[in-house]
PDB file of N, CA and C in Angstrom:
ATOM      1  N   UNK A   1       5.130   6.432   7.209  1.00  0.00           N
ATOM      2  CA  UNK A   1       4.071   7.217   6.600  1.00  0.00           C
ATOM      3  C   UNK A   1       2.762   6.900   7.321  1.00  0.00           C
ATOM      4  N   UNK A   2       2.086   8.034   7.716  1.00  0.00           N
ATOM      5  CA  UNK A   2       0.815   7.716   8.699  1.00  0.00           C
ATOM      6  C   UNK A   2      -0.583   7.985   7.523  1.00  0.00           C
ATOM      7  N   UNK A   3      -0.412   8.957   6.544  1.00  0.00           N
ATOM      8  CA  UNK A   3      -1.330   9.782   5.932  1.00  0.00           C
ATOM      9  C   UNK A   3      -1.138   9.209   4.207  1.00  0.00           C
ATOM     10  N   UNK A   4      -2.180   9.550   3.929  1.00  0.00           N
ATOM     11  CA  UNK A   4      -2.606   8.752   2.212  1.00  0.00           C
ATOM     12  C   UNK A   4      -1.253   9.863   1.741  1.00  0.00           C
ATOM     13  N   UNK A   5      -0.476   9.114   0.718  1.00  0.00           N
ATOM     14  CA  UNK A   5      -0.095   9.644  -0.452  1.00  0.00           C
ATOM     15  C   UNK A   5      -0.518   9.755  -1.781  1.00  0.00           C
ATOM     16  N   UNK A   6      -0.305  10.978  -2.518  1.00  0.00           N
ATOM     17  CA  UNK A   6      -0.520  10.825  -3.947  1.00  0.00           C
ATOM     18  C   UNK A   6      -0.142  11.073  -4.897  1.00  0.00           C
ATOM     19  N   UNK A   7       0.113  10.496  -6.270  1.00  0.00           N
ATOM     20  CA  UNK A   7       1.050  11.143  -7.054  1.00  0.00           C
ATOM     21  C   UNK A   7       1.048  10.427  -8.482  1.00  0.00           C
ATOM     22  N   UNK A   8       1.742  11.380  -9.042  1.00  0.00           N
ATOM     23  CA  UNK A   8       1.787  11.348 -10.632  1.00  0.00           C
ATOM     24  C   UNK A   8       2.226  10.675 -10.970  1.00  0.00           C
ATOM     25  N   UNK A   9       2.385   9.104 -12.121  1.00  0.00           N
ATOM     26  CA  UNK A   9       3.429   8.816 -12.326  1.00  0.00           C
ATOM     27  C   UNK A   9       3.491   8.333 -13.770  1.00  0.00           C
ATOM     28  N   UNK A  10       4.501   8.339 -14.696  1.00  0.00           N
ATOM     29  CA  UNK A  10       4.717   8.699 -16.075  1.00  0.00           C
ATOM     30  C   UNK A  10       4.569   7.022 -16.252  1.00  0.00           C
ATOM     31  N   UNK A  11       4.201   6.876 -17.668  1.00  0.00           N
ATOM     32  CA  UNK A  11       4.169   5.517 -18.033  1.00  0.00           C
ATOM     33  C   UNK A  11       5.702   4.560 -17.492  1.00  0.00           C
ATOM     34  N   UNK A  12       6.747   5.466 -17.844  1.00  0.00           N
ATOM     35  CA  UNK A  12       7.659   4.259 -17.042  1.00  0.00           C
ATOM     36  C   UNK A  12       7.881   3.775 -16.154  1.00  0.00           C
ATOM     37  N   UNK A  13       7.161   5.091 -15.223  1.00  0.00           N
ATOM     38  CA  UNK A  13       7.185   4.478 -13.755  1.00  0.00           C
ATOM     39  C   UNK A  13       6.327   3.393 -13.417  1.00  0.00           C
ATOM     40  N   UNK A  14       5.025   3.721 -14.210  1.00  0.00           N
ATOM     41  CA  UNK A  14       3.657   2.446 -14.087  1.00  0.00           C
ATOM     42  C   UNK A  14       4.378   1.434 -14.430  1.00  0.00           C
ATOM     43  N   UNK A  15       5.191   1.052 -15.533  1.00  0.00           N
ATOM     44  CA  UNK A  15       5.933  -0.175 -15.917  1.00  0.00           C
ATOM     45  C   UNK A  15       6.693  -0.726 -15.211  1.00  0.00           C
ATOM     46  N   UNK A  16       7.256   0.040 -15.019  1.00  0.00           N
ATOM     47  CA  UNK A  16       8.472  -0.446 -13.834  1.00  0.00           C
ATOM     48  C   UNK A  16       7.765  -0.919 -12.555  1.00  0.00           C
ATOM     49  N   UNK A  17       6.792  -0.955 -12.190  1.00  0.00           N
ATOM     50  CA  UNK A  17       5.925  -1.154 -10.889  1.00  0.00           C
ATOM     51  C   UNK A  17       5.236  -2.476 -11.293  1.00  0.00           C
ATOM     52  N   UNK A  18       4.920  -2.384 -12.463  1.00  0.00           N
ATOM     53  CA  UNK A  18       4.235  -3.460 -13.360  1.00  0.00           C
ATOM     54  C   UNK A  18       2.421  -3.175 -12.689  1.00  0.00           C
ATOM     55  N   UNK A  19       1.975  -2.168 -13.081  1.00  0.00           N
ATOM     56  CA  UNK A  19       0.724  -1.742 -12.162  1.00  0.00           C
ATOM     57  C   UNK A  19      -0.031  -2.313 -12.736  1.00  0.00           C
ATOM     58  N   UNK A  20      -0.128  -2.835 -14.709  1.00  0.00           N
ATOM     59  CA  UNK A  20      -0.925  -3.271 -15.003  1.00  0.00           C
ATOM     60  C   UNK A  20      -1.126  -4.896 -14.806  1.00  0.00           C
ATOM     61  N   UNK A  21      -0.255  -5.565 -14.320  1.00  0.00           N
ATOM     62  CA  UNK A  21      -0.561  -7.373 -13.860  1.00  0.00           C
ATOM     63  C   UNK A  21      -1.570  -7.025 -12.547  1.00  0.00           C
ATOM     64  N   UNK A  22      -1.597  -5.903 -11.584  1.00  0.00           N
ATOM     65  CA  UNK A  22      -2.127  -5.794 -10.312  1.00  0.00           C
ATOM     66  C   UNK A  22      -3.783  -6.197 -10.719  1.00  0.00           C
ATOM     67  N   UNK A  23      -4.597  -6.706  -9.823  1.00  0.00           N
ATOM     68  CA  UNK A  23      -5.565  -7.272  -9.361  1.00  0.00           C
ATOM     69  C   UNK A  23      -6.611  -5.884  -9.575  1.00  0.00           C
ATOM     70  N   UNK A  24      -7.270  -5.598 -10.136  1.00  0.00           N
ATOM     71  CA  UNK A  24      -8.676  -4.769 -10.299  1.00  0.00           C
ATOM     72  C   UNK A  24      -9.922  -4.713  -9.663  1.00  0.00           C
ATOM     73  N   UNK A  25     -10.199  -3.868  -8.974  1.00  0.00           N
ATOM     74  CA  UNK A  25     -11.205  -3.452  -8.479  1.00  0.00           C
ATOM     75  C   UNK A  25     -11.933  -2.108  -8.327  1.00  0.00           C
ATOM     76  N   UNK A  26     -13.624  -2.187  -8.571  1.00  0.00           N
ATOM     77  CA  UNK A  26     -14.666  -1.418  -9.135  1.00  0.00           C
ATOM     78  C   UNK A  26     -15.285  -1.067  -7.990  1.00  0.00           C
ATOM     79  N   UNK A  27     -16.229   0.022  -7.980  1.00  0.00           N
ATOM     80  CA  UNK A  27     -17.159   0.408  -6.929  1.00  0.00           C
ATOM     81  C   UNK A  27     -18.086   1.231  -7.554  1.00  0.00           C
ATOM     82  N   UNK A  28     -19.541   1.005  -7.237  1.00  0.00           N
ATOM     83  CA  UNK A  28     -20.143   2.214  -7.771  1.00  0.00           C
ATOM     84  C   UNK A  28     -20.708   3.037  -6.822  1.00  0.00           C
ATOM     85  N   UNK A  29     -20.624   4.330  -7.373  1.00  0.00           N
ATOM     86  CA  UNK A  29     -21.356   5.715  -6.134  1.00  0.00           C
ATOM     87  C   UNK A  29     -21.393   4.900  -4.711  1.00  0.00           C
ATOM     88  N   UNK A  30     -21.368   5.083  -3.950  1.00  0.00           N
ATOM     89  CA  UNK A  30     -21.464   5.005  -2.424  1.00  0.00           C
ATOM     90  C   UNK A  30     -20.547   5.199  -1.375  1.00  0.00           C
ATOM     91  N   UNK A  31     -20.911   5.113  -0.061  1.00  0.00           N
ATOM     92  CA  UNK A  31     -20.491   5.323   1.372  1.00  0.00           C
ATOM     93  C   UNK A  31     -20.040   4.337   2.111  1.00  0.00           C
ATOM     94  N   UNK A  32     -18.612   4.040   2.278  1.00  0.00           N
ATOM     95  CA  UNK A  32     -18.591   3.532   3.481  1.00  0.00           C
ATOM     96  C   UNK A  32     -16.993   3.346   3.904  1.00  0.00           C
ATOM     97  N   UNK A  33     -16.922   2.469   5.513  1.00  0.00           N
ATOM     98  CA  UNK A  33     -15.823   3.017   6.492  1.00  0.00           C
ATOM     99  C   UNK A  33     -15.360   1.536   5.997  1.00  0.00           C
ATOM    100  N   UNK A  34     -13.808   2.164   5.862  1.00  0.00           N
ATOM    101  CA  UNK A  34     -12.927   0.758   5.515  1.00  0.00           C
ATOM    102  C   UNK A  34     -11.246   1.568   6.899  1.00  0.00           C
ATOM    103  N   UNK A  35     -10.755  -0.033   7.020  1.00  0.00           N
ATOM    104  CA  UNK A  35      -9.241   0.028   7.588  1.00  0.00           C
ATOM    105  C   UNK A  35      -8.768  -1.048   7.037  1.00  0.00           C
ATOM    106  N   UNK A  36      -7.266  -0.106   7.018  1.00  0.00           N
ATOM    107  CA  UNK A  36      -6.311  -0.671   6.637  1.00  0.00           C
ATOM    108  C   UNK A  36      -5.626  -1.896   7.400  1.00  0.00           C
ATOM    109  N   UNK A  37      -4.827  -2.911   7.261  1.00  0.00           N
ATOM    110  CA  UNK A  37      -4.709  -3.968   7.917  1.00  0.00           C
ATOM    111  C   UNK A  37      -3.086  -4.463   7.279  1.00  0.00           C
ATOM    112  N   UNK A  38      -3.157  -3.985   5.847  1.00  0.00           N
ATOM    113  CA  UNK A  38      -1.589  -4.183   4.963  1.00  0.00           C
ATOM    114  C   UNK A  38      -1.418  -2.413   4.150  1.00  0.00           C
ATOM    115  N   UNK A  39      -0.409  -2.240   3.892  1.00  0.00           N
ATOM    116  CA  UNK A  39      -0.439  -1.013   3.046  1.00  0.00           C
ATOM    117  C   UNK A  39      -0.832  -1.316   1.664  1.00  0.00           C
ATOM    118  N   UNK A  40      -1.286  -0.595   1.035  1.00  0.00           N
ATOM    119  CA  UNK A  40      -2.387  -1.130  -0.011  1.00  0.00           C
ATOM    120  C   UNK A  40      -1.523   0.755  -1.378  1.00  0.00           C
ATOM    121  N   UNK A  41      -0.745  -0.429  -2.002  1.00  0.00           N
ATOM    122  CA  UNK A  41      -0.957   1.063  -3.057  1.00  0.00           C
ATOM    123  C   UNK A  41      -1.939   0.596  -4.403  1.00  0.00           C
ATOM    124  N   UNK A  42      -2.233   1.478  -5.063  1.00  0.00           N
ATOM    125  CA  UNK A  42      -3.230   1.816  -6.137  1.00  0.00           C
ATOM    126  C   UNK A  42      -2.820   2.616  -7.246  1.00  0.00           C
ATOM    127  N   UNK A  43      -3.432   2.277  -8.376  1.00  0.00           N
ATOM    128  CA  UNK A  43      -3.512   3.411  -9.304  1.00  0.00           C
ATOM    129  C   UNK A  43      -4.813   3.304  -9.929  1.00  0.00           C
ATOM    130  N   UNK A  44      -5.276   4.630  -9.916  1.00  0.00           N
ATOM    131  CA  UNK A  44      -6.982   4.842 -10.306  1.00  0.00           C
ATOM    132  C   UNK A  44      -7.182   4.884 -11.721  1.00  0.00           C
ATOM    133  N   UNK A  45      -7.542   4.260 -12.257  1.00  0.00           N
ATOM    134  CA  UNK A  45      -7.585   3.932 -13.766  1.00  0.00           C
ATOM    135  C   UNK A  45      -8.816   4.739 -14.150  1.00  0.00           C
ATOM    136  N   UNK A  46     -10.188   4.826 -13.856  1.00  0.00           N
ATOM    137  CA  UNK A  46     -11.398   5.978 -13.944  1.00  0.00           C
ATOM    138  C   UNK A  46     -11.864   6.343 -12.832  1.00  0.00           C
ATOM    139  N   UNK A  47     -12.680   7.447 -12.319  1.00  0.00           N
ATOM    140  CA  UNK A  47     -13.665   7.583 -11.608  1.00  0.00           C
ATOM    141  C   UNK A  47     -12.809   8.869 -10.828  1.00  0.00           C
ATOM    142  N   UNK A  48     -13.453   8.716  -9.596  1.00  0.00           N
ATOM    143  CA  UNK A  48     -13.512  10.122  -8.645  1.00  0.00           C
ATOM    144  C   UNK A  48     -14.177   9.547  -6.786  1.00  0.00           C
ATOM    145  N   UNK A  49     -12.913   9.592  -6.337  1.00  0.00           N
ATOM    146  CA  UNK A  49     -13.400   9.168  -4.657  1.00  0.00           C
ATOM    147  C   UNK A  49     -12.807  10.497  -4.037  1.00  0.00           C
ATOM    148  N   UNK A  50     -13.287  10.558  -2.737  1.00  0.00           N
ATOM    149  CA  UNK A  50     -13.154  11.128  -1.663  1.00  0.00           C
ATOM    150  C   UNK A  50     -12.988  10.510  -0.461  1.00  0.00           C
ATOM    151  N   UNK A  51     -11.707  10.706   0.335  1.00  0.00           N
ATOM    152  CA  UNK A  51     -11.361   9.561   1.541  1.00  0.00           C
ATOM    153  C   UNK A  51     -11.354  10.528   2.994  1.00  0.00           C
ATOM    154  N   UNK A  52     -12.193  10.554   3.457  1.00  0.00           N
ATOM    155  CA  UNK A  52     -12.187  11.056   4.714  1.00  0.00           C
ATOM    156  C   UNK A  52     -10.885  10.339   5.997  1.00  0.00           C
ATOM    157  N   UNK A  53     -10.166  11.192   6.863  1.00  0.00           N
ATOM    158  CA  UNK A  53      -9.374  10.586   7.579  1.00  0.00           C
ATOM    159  C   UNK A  53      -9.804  11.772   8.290  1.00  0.00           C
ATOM    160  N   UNK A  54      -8.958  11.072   9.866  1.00  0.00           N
ATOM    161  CA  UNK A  54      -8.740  11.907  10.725  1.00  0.00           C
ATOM    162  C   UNK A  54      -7.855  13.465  10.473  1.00  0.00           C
ATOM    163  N   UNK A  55      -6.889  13.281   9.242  1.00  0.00           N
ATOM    164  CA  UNK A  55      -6.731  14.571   8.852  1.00  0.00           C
ATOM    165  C   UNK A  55      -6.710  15.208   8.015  1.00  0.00           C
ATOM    166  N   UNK A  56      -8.055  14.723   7.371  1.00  0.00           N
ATOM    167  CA  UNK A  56      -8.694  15.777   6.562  1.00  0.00           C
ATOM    168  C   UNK A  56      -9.002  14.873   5.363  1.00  0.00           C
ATOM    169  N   UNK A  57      -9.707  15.379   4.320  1.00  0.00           N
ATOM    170  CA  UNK A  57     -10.250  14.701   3.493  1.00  0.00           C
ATOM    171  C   UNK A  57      -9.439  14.764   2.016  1.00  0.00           C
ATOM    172  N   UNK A  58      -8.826  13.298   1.584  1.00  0.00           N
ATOM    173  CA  UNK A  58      -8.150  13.402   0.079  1.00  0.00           C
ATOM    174  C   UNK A  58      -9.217  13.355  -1.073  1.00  0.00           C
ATOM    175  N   UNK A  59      -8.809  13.575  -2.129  1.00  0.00           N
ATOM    176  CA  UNK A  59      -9.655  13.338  -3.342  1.00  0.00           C
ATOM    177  C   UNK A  59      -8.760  12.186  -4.413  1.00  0.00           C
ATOM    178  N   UNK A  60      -9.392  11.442  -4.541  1.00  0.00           N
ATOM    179  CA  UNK A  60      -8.202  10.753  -5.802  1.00  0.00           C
ATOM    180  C   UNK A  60      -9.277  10.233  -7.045  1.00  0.00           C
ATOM    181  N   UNK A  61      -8.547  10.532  -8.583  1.00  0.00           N
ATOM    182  CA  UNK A  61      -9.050  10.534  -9.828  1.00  0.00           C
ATOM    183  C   UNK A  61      -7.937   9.880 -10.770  1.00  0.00           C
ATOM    184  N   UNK A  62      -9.212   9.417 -11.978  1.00  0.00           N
ATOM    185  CA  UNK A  62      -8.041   8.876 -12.876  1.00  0.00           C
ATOM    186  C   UNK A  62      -6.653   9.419 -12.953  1.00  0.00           C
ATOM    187  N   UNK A  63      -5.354   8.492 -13.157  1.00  0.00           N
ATOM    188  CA  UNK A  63      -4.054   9.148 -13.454  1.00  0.00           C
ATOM    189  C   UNK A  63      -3.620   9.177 -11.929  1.00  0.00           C
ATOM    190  N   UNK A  64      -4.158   9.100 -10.413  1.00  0.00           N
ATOM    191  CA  UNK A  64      -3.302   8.873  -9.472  1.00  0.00           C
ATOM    192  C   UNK A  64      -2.902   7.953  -9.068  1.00  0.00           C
ATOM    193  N   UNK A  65      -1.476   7.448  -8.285  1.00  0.00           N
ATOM    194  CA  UNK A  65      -1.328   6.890  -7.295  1.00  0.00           C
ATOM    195  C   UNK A  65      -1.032   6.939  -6.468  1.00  0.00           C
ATOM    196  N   UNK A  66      -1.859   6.164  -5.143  1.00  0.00           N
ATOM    197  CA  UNK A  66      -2.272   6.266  -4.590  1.00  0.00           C
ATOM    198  C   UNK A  66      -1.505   5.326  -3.102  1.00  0.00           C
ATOM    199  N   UNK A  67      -1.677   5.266  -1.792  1.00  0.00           N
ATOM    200  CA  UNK A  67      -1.021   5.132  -0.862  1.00  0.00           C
ATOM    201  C   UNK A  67      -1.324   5.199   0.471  1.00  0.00           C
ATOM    202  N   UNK A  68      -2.406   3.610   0.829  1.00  0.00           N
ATOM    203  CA  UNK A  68      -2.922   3.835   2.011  1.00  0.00           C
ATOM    204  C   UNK A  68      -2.232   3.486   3.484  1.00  0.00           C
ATOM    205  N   UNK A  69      -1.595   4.021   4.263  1.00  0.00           N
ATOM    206  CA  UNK A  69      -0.643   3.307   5.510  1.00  0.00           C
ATOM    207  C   UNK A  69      -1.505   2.131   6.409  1.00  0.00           C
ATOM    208  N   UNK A  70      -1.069   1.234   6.477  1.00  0.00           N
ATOM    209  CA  UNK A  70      -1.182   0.416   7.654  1.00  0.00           C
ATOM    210  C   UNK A  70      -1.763   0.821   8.360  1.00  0.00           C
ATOM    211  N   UNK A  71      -3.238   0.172   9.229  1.00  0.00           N
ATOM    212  CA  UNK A  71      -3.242   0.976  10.301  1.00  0.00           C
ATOM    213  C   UNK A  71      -4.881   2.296   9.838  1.00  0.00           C
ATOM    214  N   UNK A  72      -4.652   2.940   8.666  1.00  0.00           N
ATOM    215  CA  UNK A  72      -5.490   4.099   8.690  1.00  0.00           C
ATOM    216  C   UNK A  72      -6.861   3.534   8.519  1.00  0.00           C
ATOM    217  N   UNK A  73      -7.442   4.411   9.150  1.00  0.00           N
ATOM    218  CA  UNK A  73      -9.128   4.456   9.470  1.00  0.00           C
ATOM    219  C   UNK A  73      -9.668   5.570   8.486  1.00  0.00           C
ATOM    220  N   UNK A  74     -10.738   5.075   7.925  1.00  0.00           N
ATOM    221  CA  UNK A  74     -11.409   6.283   6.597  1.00  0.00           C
ATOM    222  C   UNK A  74     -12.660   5.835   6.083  1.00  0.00           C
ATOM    223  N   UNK A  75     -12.787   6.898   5.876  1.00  0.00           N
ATOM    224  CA  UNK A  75     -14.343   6.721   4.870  1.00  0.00           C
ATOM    225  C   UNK A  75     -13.765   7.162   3.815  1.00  0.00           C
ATOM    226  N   UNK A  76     -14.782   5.741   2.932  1.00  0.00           N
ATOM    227  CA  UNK A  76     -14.610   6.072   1.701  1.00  0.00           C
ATOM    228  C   UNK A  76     -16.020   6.745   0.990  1.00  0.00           C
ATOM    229  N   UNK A  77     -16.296   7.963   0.039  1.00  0.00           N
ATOM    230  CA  UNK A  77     -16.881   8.564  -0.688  1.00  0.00           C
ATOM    231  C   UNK A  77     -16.860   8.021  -1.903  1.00  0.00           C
ATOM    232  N   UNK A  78     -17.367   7.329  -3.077  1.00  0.00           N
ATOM    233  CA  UNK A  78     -17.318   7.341  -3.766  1.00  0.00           C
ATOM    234  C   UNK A  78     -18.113   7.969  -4.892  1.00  0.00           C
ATOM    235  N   UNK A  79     -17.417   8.869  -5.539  1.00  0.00           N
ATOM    236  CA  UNK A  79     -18.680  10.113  -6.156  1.00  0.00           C
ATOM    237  C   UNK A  79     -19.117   9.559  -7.675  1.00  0.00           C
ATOM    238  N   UNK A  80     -17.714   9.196  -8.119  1.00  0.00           N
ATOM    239  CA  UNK A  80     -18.202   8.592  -9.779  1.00  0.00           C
ATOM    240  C   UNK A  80     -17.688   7.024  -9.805  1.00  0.00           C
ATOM    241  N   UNK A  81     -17.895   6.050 -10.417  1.00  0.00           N
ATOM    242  CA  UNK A  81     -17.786   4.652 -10.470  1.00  0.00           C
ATOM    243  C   UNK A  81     -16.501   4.621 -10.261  1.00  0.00           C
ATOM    244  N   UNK A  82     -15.852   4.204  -9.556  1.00  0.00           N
ATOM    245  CA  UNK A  82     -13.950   3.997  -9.237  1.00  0.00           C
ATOM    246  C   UNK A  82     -13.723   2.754  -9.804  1.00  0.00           C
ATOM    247  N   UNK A  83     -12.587   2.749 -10.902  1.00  0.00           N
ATOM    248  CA  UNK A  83     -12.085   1.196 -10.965  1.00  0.00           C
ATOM    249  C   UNK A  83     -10.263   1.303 -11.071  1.00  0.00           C
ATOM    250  N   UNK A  84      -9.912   0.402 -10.131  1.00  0.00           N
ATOM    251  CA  UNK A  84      -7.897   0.823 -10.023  1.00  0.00           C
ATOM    252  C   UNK A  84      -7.435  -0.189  -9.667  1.00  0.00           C
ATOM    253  N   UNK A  85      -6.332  -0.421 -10.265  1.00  0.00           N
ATOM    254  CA  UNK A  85      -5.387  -1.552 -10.097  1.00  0.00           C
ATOM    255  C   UNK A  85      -5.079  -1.503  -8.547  1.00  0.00           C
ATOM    256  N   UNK A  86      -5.166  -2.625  -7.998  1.00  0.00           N
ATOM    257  CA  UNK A  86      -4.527  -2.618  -6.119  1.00  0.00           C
ATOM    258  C   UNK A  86      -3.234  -3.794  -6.147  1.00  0.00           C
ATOM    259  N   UNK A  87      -2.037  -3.266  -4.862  1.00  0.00           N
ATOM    260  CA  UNK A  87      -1.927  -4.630  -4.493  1.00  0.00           C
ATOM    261  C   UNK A  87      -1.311  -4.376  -2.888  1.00  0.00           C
ATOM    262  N   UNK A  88      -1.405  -5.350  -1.845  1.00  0.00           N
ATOM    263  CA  UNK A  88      -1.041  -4.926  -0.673  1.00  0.00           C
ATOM    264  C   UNK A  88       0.334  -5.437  -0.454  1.00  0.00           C
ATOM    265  N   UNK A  89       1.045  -4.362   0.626  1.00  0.00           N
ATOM    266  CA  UNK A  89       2.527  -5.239   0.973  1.00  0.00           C
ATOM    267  C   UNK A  89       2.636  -5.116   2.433  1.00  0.00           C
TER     268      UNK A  89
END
């Protein structure tokens, strides 16, 4: 996988992942360029970002998860306060 994934996933699936023990992290409104170094999945618990890549720009909001590859280069947008469970593999 080269490109962000995103997707829906029903409380059992969150369980089964165990998304809620994952490590939390916040951001408020702002700009800036992050890379990836481990694959990093997420689930966005509030807020509203925008991730610029080389192909093309994602949006991710409460209720997604989320799926950054190894490797990807992006800007991050952050439009409303983001806070989401992370963990890298």
């Amino acid at each position: 996988m080269d490109r962000i994934s995103v997707e829906k996933l029903n409380r059992g699936e969150r369980e089964v992942k165990g998304i809620d023990t994952w490590d939390i992290w916040e951001k408020e409104p702002s700009e800036f360029d992050w890379s990836y170094v481990d694959e990093e999945h997420c689930y966005i618990i509030e807020g509203l970002a925008r991730i610029e890549t080389a192909d093309g720009t994602v949006e991710i909001k409460k209720g997604d998860y989320v799926v950054f590859p190894v490797g990807l280069k992006c800007k991050w947008k952050v439009i409303k306060r983001i806070k989401k469970y992370f963990r890298f593999e």
